[in-house]
Each structure stands twice: as C-alpha cells, then as structure tokens.
N, C-alpha and C. Protein backbone atom coordinates (compact mmCIF):
# COMPACT_ATOMS: atom_id res chain seq x y z
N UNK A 1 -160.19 -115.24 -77.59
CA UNK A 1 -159.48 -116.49 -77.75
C UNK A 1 -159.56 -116.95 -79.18
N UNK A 2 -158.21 -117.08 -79.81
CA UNK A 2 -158.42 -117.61 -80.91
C UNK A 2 -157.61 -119.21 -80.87
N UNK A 3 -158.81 -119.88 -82.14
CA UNK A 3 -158.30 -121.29 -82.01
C UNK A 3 -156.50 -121.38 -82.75
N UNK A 4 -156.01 -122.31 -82.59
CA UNK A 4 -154.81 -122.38 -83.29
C UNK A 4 -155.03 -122.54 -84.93
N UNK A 5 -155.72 -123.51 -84.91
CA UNK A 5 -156.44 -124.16 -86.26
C UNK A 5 -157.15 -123.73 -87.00
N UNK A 6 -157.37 -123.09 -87.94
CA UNK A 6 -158.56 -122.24 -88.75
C UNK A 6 -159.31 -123.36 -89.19
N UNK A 7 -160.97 -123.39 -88.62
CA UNK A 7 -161.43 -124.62 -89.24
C UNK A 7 -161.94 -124.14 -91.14
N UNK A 8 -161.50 -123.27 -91.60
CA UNK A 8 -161.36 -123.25 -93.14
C UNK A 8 -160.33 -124.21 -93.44
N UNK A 9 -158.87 -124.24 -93.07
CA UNK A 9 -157.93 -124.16 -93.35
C UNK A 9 -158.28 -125.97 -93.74
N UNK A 10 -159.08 -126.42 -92.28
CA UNK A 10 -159.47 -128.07 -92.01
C UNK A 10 -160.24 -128.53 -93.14
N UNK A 11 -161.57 -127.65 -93.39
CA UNK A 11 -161.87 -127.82 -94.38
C UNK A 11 -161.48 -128.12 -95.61
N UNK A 12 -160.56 -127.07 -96.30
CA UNK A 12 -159.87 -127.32 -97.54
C UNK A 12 -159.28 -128.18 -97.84
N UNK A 13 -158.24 -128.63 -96.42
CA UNK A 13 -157.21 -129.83 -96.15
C UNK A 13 -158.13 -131.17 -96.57
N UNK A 14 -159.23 -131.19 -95.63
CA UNK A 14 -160.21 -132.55 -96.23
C UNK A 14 -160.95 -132.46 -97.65
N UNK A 15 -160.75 -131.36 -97.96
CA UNK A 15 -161.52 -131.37 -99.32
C UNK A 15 -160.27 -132.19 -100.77
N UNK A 16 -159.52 -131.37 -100.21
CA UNK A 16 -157.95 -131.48 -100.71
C UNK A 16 -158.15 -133.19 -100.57
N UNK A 17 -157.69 -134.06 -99.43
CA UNK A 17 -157.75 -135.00 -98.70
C UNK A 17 -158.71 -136.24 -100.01
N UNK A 18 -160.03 -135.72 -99.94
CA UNK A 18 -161.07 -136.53 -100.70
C UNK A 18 -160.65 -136.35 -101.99
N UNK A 19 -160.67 -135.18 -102.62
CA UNK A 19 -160.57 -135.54 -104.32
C UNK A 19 -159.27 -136.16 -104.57
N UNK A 20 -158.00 -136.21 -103.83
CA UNK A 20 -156.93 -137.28 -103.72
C UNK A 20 -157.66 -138.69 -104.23
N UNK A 21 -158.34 -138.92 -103.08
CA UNK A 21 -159.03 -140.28 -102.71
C UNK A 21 -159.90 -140.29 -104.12
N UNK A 22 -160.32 -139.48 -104.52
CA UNK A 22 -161.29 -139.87 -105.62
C UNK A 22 -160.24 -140.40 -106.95
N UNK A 23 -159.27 -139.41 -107.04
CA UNK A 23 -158.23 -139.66 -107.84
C UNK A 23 -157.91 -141.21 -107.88
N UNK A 24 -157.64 -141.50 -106.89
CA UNK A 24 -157.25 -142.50 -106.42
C UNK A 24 -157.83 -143.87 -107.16
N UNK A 25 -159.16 -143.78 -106.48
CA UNK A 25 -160.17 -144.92 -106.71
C UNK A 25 -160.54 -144.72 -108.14
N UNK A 26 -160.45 -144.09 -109.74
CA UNK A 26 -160.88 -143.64 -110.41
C UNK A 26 -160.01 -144.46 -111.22
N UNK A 27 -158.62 -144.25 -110.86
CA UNK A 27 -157.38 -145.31 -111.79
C UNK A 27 -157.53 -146.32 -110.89
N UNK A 28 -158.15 -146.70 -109.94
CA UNK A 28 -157.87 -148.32 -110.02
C UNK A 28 -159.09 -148.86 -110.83
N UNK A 29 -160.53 -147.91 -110.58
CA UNK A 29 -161.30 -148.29 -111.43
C UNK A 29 -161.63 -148.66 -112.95
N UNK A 30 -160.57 -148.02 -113.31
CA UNK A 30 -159.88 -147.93 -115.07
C UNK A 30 -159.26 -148.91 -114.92
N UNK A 31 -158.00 -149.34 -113.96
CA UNK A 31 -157.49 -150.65 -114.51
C UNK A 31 -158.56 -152.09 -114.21
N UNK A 32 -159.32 -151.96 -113.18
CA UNK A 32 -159.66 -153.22 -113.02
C UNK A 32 -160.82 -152.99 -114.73
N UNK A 33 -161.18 -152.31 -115.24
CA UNK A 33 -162.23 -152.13 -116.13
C UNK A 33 -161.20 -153.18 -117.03
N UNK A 34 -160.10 -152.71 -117.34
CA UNK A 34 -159.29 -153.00 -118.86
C UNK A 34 -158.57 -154.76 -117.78
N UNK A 35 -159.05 -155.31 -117.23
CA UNK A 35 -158.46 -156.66 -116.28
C UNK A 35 -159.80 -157.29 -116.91
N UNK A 36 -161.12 -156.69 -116.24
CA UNK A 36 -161.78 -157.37 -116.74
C UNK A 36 -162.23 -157.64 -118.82
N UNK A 37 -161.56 -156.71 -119.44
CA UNK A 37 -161.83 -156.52 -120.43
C UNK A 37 -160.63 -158.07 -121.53
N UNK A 38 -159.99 -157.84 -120.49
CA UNK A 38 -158.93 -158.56 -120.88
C UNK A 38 -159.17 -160.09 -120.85
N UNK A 39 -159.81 -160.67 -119.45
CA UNK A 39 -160.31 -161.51 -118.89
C UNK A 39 -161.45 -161.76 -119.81
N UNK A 40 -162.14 -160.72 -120.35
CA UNK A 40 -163.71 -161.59 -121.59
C UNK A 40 -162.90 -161.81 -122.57
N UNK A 41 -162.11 -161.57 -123.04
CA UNK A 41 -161.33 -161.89 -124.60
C UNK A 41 -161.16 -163.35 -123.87
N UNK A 42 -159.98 -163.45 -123.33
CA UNK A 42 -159.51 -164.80 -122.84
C UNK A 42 -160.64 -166.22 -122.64
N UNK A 43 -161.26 -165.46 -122.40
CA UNK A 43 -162.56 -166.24 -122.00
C UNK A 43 -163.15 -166.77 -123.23
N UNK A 44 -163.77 -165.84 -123.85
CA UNK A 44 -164.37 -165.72 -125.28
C UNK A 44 -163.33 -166.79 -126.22
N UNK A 45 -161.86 -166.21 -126.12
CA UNK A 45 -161.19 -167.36 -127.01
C UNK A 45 -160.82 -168.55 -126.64
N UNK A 46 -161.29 -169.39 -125.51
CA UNK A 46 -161.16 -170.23 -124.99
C UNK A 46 -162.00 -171.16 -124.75
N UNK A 47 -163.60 -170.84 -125.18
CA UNK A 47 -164.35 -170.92 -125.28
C UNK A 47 -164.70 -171.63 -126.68
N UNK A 48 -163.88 -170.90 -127.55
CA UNK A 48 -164.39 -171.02 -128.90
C UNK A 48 -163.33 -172.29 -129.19
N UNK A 49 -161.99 -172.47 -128.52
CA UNK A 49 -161.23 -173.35 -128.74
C UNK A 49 -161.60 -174.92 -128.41
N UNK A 50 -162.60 -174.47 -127.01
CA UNK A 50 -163.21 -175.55 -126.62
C UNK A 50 -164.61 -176.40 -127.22
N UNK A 51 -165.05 -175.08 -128.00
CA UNK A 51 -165.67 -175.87 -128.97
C UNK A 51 -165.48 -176.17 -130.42
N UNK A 52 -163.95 -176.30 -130.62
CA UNK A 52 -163.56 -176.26 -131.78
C UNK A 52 -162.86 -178.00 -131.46
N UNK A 53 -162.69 -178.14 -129.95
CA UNK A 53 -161.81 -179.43 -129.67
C UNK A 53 -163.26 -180.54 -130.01
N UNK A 54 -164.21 -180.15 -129.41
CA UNK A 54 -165.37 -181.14 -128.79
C UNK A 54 -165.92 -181.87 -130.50
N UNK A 55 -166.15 -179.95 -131.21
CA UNK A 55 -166.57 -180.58 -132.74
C UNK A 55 -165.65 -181.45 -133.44
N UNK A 56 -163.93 -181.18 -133.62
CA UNK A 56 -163.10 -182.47 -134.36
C UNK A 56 -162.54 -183.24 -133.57
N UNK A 57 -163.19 -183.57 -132.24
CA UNK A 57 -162.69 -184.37 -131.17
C UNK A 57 -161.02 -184.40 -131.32
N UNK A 58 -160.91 -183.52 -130.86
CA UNK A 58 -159.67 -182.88 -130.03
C UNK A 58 -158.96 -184.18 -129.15
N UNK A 59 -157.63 -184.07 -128.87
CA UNK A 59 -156.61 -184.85 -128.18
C UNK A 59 -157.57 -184.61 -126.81
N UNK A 60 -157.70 -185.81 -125.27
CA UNK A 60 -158.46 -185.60 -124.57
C UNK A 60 -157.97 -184.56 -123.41
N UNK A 61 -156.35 -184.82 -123.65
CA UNK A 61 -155.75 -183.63 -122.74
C UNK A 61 -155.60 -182.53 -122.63
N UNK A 62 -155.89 -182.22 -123.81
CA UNK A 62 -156.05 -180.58 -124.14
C UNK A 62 -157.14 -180.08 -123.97
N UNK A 63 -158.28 -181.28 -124.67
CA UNK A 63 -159.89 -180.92 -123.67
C UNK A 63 -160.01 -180.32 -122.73
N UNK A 64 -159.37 -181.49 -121.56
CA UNK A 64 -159.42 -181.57 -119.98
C UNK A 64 -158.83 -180.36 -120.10
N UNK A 65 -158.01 -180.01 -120.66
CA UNK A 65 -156.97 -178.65 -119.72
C UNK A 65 -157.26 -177.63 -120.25
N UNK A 66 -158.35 -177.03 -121.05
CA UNK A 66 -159.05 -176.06 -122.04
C UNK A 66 -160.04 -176.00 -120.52
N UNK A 67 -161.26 -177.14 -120.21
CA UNK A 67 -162.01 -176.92 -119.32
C UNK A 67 -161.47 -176.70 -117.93
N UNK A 68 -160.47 -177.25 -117.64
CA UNK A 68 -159.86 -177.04 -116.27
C UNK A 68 -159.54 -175.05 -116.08
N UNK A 69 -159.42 -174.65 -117.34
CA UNK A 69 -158.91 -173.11 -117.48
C UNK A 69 -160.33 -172.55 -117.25
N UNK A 70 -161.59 -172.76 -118.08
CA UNK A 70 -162.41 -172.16 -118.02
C UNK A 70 -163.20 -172.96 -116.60
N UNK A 71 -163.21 -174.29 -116.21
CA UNK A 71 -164.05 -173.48 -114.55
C UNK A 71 -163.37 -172.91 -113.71
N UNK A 72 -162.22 -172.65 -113.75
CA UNK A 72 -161.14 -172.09 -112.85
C UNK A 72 -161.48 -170.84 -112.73
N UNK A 73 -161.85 -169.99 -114.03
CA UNK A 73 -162.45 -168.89 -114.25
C UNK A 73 -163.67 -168.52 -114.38
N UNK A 74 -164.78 -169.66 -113.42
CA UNK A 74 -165.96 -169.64 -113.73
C UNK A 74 -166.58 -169.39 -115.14
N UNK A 75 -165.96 -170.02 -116.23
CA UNK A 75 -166.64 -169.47 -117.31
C UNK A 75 -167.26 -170.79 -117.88
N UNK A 76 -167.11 -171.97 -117.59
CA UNK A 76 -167.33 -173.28 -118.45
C UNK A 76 -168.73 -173.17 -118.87
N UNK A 77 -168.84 -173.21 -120.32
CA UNK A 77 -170.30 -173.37 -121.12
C UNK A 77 -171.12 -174.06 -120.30
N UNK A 78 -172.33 -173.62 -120.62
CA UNK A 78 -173.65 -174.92 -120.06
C UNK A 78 -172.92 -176.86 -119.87
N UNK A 79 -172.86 -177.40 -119.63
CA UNK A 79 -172.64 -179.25 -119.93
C UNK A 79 -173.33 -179.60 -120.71
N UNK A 80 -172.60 -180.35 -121.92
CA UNK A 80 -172.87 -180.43 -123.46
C UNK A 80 -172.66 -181.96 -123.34
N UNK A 81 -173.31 -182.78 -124.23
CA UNK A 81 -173.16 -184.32 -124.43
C UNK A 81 -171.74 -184.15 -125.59
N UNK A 82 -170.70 -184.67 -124.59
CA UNK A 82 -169.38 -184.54 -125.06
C UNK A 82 -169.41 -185.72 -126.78
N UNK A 83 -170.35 -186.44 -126.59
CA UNK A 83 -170.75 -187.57 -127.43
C UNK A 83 -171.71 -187.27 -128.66
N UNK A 84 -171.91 -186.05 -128.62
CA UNK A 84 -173.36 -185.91 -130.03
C UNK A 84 -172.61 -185.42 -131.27
C-alpha cells in the first residue's frame, strides 16, 4: 500500500511554507524599524521646538498644540515649571 502523499513531498511544501513566512515577517520588521525611526526624529524635533517655545515664551497656542502632539505620542518631557 502506498500512501497518495509522499510525506517528503509535505515536508518540503512546509519548509517551502515557513521561509515564505519568514520572508514575510522580516519586511514588515524592516518597515516597522524605519516607522519607528521616523517617529524618534519627529519626536526629537518636537521636543526641541517645545523647548524653544517655553525658553522665548512662545504664543500659548502653539505651546498647547506642540504638547497636545507630544502626549498623544507618549513623548511629553518630564513637567517643567512653565514659569522659571
């Protein structure tokens, strides 16, 4: 009795099957790398804008809407005496 299926044939097919999958997960892992890479710049320069508003006391709306960006993105600096 022979099977229909060569379990080599199964084998290869899943081997085949996984390094797909690895393929796969490898470019999404590259893009989310260059998302997050993208995301620290943004951060970083938004950051620096926000302390560029606080030092020549900046218009207050642009403040507010500089910090509204960064906790949105969990990034807002330590809480600073907006007043020193």
């Amino acid at each position: 009795m022979k099977d229909e299926k060569c379990p080599s044939n199964d084998v290869r097919a899943g081997i085949t099957h996984l390094r797909a999958l690895r393929e796969e997960l490898c470019a999404q892992q590259s893009e989310r790398v260059a998302g997050f890479a993208v995301r620290d710049f943004v951060v970083c320069e938004l950051q620096t804008i926000h302390e560029q508003l606080l030092e020549e006391t900046g218009p207050d709306w642009c403040i507010e809407k500089v910090e509204h960006i960064l906790k949105s993105l969990i990034a807002m600096p330590a809480d600073e005496d907006k007043n020193a």
